[in-house]
PDB file of N, CA and C in Angstrom:
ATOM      1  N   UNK A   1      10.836  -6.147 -18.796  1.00  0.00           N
ATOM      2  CA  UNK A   1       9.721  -5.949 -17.871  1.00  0.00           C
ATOM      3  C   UNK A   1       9.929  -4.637 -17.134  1.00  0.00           C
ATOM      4  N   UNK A   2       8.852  -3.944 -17.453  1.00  0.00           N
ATOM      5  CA  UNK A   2       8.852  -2.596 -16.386  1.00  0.00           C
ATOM      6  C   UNK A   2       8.366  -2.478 -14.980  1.00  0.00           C
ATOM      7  N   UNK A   3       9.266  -1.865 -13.865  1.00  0.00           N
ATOM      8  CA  UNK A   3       9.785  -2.191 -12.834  1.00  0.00           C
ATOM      9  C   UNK A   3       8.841  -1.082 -11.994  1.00  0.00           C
ATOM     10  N   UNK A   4       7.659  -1.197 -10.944  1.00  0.00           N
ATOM     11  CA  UNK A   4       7.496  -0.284 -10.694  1.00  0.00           C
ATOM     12  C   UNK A   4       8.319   0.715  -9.655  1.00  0.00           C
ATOM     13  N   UNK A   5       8.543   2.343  -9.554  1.00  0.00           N
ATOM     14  CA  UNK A   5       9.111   2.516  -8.006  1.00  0.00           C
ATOM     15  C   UNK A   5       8.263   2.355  -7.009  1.00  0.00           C
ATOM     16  N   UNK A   6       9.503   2.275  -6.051  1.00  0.00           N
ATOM     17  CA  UNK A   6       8.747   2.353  -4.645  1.00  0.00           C
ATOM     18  C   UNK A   6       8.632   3.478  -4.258  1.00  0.00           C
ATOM     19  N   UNK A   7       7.822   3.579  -3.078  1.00  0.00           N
ATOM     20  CA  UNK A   7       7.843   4.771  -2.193  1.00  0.00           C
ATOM     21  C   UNK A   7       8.925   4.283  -1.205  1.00  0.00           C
ATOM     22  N   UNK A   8       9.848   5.853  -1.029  1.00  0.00           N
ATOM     23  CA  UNK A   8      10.941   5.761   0.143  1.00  0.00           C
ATOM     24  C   UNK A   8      10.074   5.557   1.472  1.00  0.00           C
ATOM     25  N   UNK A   9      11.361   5.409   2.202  1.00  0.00           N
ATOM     26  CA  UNK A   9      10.830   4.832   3.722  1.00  0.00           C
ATOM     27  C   UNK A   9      11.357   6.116   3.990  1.00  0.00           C
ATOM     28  N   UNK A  10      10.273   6.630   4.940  1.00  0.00           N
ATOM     29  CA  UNK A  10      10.525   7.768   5.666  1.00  0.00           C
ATOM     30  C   UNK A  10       9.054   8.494   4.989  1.00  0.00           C
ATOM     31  N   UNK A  11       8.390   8.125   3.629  1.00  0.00           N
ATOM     32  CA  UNK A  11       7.662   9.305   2.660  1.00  0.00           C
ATOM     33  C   UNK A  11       6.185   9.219   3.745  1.00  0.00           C
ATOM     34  N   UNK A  12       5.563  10.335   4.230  1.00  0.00           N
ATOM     35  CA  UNK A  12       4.505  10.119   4.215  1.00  0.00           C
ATOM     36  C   UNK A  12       3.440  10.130   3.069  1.00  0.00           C
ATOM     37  N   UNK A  13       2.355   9.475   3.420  1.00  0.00           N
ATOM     38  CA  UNK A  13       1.648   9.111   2.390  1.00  0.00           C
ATOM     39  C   UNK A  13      -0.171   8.718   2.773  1.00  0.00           C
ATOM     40  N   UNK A  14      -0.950   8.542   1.743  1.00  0.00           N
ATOM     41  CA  UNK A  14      -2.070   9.177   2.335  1.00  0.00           C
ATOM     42  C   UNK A  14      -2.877   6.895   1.633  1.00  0.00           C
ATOM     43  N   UNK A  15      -3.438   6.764   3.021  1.00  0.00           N
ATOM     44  CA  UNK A  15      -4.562   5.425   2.126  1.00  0.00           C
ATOM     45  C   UNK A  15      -5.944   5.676   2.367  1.00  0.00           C
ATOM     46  N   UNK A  16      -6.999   5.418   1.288  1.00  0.00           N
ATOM     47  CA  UNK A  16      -8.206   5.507   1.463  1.00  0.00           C
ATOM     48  C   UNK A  16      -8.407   3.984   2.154  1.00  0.00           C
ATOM     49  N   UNK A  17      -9.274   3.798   3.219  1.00  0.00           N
ATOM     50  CA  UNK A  17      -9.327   2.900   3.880  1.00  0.00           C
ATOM     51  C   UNK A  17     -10.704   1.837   3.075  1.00  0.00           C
ATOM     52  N   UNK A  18     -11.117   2.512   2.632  1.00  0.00           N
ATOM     53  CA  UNK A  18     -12.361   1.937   1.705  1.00  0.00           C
ATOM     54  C   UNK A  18     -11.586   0.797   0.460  1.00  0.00           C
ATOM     55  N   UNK A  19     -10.035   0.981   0.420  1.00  0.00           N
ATOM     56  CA  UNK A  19      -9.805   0.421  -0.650  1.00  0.00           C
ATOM     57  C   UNK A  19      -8.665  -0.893  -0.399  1.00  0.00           C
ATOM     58  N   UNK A  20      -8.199  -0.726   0.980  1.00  0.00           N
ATOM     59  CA  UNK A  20      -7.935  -1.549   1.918  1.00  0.00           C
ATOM     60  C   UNK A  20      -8.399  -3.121   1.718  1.00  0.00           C
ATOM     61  N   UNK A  21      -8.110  -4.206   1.186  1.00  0.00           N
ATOM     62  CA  UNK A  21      -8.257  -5.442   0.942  1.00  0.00           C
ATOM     63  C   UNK A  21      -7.776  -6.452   1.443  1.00  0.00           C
ATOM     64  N   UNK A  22      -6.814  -6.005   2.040  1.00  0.00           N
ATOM     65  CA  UNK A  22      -6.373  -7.776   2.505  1.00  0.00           C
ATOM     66  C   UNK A  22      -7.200  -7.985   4.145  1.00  0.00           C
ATOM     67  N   UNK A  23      -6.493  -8.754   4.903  1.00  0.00           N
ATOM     68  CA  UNK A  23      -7.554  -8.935   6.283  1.00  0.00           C
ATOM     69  C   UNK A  23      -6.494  -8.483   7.103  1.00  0.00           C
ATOM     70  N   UNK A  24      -7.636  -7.358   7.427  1.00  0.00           N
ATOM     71  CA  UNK A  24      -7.172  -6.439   8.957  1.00  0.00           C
ATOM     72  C   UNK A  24      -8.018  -6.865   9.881  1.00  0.00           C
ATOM     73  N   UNK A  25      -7.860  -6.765  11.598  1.00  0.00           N
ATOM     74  CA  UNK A  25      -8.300  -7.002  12.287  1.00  0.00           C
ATOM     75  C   UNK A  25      -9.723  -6.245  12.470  1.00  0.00           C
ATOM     76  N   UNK A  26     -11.224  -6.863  12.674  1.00  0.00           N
ATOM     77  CA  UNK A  26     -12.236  -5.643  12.532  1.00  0.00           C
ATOM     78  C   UNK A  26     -11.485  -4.274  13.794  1.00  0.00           C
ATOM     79  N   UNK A  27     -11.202  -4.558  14.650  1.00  0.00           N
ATOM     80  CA  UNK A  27     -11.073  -3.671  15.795  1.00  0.00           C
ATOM     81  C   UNK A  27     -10.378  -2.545  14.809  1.00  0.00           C
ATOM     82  N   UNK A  28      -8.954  -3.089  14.349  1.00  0.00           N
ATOM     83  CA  UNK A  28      -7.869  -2.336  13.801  1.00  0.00           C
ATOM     84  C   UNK A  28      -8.270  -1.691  12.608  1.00  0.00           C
ATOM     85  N   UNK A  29      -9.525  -2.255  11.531  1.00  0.00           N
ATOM     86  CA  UNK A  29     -10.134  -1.405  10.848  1.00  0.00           C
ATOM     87  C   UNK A  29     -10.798  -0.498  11.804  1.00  0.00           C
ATOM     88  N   UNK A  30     -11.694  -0.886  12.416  1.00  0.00           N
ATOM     89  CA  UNK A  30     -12.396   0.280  12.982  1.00  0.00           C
ATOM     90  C   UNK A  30     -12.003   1.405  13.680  1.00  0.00           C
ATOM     91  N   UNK A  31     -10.801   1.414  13.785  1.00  0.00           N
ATOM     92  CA  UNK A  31     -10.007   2.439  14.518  1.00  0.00           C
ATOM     93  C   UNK A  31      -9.281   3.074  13.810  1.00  0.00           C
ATOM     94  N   UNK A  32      -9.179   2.918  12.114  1.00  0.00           N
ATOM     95  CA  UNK A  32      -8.286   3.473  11.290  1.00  0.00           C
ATOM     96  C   UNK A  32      -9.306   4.752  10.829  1.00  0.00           C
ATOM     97  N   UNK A  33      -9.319   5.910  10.244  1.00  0.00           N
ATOM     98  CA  UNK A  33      -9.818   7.126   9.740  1.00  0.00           C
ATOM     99  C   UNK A  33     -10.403   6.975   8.317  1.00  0.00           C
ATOM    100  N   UNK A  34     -11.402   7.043   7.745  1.00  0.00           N
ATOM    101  CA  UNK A  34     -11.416   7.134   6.349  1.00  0.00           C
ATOM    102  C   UNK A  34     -10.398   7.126   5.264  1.00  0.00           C
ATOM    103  N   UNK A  35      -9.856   8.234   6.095  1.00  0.00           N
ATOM    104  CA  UNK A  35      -8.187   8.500   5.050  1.00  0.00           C
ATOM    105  C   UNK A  35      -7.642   8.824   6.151  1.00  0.00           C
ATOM    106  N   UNK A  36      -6.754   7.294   5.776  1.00  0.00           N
ATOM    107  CA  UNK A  36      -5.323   7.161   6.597  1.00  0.00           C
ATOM    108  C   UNK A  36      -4.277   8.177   6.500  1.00  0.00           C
ATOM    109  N   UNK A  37      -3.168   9.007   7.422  1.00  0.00           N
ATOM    110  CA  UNK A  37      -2.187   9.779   6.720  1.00  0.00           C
ATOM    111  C   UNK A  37      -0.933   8.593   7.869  1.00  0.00           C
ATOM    112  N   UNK A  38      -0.257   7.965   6.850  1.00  0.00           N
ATOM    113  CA  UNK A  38       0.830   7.378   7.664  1.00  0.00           C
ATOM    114  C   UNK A  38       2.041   7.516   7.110  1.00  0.00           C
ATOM    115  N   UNK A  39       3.081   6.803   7.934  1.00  0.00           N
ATOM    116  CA  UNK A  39       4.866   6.744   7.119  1.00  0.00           C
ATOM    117  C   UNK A  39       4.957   4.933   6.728  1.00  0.00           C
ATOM    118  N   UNK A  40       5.719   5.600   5.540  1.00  0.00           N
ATOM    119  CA  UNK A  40       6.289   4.188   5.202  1.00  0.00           C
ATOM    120  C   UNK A  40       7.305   4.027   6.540  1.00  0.00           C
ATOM    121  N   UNK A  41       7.419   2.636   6.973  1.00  0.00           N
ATOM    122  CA  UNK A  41       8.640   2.426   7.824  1.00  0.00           C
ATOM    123  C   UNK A  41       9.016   0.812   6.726  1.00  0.00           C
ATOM    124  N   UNK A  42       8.666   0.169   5.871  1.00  0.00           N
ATOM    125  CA  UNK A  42       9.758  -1.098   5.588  1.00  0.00           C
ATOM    126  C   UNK A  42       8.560  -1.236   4.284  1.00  0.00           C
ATOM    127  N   UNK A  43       9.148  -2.244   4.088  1.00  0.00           N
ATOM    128  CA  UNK A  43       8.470  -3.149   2.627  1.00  0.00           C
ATOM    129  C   UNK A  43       8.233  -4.240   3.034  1.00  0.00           C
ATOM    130  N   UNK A  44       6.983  -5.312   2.331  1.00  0.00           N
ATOM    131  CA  UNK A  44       6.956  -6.264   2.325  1.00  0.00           C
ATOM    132  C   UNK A  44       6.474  -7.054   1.373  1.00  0.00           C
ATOM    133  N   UNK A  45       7.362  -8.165   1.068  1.00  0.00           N
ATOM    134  CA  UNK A  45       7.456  -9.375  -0.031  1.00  0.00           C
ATOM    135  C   UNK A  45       5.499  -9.414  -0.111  1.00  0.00           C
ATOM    136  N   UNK A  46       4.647  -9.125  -1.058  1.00  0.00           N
ATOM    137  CA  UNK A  46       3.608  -9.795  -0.975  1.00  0.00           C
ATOM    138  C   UNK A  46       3.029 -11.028  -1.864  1.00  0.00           C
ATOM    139  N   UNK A  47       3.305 -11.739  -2.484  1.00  0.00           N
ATOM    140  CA  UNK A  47       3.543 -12.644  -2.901  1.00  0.00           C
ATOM    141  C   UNK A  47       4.673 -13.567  -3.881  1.00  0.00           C
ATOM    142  N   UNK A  48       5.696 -13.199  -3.557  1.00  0.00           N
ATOM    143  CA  UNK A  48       7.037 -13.856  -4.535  1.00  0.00           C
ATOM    144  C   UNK A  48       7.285 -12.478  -5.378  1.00  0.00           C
ATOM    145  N   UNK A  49       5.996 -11.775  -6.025  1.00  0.00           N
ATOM    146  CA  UNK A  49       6.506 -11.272  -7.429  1.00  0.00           C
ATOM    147  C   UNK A  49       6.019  -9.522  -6.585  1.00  0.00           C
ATOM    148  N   UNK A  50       4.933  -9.282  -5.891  1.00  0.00           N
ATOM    149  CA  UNK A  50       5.032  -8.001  -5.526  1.00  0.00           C
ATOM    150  C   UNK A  50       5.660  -7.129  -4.163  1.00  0.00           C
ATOM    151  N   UNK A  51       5.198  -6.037  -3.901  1.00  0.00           N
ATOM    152  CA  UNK A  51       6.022  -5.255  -2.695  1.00  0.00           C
ATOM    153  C   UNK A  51       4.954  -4.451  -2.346  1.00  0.00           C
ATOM    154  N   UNK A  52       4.529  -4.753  -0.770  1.00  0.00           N
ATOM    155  CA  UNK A  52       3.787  -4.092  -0.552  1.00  0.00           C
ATOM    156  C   UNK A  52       4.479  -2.912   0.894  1.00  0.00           C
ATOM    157  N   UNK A  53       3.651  -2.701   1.611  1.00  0.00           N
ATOM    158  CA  UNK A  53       4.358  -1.543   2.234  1.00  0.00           C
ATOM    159  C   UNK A  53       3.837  -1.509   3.964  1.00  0.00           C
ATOM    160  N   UNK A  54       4.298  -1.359   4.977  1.00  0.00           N
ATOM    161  CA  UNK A  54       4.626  -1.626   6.055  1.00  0.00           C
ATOM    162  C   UNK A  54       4.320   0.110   6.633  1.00  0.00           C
ATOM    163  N   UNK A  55       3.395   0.106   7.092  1.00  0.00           N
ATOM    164  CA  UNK A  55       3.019   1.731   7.400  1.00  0.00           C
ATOM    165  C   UNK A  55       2.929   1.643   9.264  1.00  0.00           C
ATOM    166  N   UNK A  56       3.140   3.091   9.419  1.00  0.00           N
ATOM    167  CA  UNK A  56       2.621   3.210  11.056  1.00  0.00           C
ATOM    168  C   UNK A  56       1.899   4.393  10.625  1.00  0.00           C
ATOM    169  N   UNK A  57       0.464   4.699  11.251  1.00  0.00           N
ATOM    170  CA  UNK A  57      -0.502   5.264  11.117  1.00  0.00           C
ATOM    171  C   UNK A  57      -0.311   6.884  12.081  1.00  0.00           C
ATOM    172  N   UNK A  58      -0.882   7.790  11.801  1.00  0.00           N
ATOM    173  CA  UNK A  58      -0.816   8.587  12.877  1.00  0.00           C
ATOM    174  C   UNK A  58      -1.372   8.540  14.193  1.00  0.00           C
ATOM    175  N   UNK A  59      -1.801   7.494  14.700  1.00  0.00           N
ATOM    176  CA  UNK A  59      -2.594   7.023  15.556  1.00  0.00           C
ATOM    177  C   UNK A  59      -1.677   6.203  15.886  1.00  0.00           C
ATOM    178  N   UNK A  60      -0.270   5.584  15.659  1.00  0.00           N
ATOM    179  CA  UNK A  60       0.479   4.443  16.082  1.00  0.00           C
ATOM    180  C   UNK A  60      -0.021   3.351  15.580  1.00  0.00           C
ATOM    181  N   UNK A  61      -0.820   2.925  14.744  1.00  0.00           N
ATOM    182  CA  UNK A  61      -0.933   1.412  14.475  1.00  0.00           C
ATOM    183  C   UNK A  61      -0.250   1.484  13.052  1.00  0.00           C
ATOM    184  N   UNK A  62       0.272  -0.162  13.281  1.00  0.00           N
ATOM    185  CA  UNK A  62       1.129  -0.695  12.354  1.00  0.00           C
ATOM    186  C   UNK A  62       0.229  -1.679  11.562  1.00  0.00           C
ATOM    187  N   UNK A  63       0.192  -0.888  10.292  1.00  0.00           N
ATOM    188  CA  UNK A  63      -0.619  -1.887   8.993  1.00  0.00           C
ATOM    189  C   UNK A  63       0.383  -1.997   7.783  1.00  0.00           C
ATOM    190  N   UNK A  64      -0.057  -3.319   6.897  1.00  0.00           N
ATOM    191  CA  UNK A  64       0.766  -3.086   5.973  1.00  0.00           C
ATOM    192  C   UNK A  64      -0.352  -3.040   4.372  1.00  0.00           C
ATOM    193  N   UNK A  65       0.298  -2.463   3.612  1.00  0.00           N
ATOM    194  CA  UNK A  65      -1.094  -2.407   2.411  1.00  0.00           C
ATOM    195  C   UNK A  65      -0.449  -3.088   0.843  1.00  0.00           C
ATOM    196  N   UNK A  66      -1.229  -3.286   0.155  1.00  0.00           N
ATOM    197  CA  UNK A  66      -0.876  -3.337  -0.978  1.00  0.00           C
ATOM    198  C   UNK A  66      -0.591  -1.999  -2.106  1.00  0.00           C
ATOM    199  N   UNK A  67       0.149  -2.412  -2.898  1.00  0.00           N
ATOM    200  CA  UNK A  67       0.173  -1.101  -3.770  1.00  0.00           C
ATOM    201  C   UNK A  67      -1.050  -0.046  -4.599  1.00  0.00           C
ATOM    202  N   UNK A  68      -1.987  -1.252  -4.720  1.00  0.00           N
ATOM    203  CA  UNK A  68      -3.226  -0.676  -5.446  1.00  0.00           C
ATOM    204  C   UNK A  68      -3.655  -0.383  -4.414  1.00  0.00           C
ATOM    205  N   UNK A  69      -3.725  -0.010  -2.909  1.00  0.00           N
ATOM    206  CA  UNK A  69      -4.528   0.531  -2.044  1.00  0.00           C
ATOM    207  C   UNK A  69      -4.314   1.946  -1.499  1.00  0.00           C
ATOM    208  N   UNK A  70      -3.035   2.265  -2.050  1.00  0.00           N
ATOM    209  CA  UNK A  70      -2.711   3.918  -2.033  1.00  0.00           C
ATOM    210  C   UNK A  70      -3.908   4.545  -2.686  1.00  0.00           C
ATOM    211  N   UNK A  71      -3.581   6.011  -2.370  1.00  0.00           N
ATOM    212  CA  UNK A  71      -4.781   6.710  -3.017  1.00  0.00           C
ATOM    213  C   UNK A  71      -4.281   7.553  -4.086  1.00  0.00           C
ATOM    214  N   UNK A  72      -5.112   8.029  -4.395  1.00  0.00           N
ATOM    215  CA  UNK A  72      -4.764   8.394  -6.076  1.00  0.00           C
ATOM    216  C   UNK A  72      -3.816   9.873  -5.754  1.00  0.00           C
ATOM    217  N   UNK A  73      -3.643  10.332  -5.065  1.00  0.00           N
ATOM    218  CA  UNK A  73      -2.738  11.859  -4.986  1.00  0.00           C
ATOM    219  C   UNK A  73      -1.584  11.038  -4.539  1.00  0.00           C
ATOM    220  N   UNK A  74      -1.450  10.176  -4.391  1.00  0.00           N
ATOM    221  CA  UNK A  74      -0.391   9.647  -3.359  1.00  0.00           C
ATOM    222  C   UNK A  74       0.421   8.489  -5.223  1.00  0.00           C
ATOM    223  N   UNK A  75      -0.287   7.847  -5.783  1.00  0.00           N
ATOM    224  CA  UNK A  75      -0.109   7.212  -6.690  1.00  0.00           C
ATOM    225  C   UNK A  75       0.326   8.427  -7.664  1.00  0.00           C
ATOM    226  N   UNK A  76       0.068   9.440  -7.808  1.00  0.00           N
ATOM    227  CA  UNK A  76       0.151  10.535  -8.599  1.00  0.00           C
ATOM    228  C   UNK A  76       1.267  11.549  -8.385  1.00  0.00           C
ATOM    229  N   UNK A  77       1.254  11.474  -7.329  1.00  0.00           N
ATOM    230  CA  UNK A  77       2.846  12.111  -6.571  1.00  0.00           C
ATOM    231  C   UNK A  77       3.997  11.555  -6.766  1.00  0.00           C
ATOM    232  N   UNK A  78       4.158   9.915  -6.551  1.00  0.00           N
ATOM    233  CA  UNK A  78       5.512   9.202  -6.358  1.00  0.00           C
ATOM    234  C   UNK A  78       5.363   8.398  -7.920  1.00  0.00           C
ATOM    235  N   UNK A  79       3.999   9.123  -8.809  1.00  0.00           N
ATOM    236  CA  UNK A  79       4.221   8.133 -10.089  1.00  0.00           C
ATOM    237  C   UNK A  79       4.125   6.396 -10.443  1.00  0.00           C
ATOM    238  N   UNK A  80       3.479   6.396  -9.444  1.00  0.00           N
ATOM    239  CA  UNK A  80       3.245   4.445  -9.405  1.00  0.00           C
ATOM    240  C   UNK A  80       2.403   4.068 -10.255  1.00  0.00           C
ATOM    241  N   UNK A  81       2.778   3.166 -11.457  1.00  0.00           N
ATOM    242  CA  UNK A  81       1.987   2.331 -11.850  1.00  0.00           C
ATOM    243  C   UNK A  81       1.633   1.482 -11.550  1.00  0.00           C
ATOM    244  N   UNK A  82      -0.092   1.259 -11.837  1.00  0.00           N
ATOM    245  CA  UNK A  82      -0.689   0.139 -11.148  1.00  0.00           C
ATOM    246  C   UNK A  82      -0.577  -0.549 -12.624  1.00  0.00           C
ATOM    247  N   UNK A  83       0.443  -1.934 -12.452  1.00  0.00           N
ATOM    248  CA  UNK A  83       0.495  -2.803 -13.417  1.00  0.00           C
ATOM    249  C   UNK A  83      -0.231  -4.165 -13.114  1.00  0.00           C
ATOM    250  N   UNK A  84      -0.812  -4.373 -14.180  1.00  0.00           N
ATOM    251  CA  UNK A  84      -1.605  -6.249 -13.715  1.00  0.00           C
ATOM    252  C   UNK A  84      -0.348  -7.131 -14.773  1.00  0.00           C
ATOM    253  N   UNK A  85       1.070  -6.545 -15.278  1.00  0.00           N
ATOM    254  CA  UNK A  85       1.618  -7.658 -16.340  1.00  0.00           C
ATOM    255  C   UNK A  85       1.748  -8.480 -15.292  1.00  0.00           C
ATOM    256  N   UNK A  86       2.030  -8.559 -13.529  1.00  0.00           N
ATOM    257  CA  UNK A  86       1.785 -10.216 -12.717  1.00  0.00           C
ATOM    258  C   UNK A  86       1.082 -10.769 -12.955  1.00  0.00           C
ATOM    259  N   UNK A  87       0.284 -10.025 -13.359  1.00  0.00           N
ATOM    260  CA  UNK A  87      -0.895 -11.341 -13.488  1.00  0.00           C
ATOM    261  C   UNK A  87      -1.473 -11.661 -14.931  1.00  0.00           C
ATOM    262  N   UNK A  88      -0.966 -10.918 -16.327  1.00  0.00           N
ATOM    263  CA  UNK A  88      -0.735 -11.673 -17.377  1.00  0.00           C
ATOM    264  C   UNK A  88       0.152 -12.433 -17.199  1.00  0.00           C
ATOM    265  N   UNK A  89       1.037 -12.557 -17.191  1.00  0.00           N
ATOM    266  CA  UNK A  89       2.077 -13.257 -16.889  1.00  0.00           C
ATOM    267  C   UNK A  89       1.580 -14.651 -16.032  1.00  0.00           C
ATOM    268  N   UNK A  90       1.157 -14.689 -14.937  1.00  0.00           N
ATOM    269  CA  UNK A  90       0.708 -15.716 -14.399  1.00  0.00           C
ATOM    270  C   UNK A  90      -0.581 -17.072 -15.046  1.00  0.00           C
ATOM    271  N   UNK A  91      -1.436 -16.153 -15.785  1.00  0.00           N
ATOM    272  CA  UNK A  91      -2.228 -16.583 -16.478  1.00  0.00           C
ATOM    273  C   UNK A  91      -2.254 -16.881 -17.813  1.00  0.00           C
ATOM    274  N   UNK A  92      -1.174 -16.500 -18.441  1.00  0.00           N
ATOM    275  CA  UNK A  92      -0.593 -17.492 -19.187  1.00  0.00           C
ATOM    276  C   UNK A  92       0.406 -18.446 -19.232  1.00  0.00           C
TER     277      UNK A  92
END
């Protein structure tokens, strides 16, 4: 099974907020920028099998995102594949 990397803690890194999926607070969306520029500060377990990522914003707020919610210069820079084998795998 191929392993994706992570992004280091410390990397800044760029999220389109349009692509943003899990549930953020409306306030805390509405206060985020189109395009986010934040730092990784940690990782987080997002369901047993993935790793999502623990950001502080340039604005100081603390969000955390999934991997498919990076943006594509940012996916293109650190080389991340967006893999679905979790979820072949699950569904069979």
């Amino acid at each position: 099974m191929k392993i994706n990397p992570l992004i280091p803690v410390g990397s800044k890194i760029k999220v389109e907020k349009s692509k943003i999926k899990n549930e953020l607070p409306r306030k805390l969306l509405d206060d985020l920028p189109k395009m986010i520029k934040a730092k990784v500060i940690d990782y987080k377990m997002t369901d047993g099998m993935g790793i999502g990522y623990v950001l502080m914003t340039e604005n100081n707020l603390k969000i955390w995102i999934f991997q498919t919610e990076l943006n594509d210069q940012t996916i293109r820079e650190y080389r991340i594949e967006n893999s679905n084998e979790y979820n072949n795998i699950k569904n069979n």
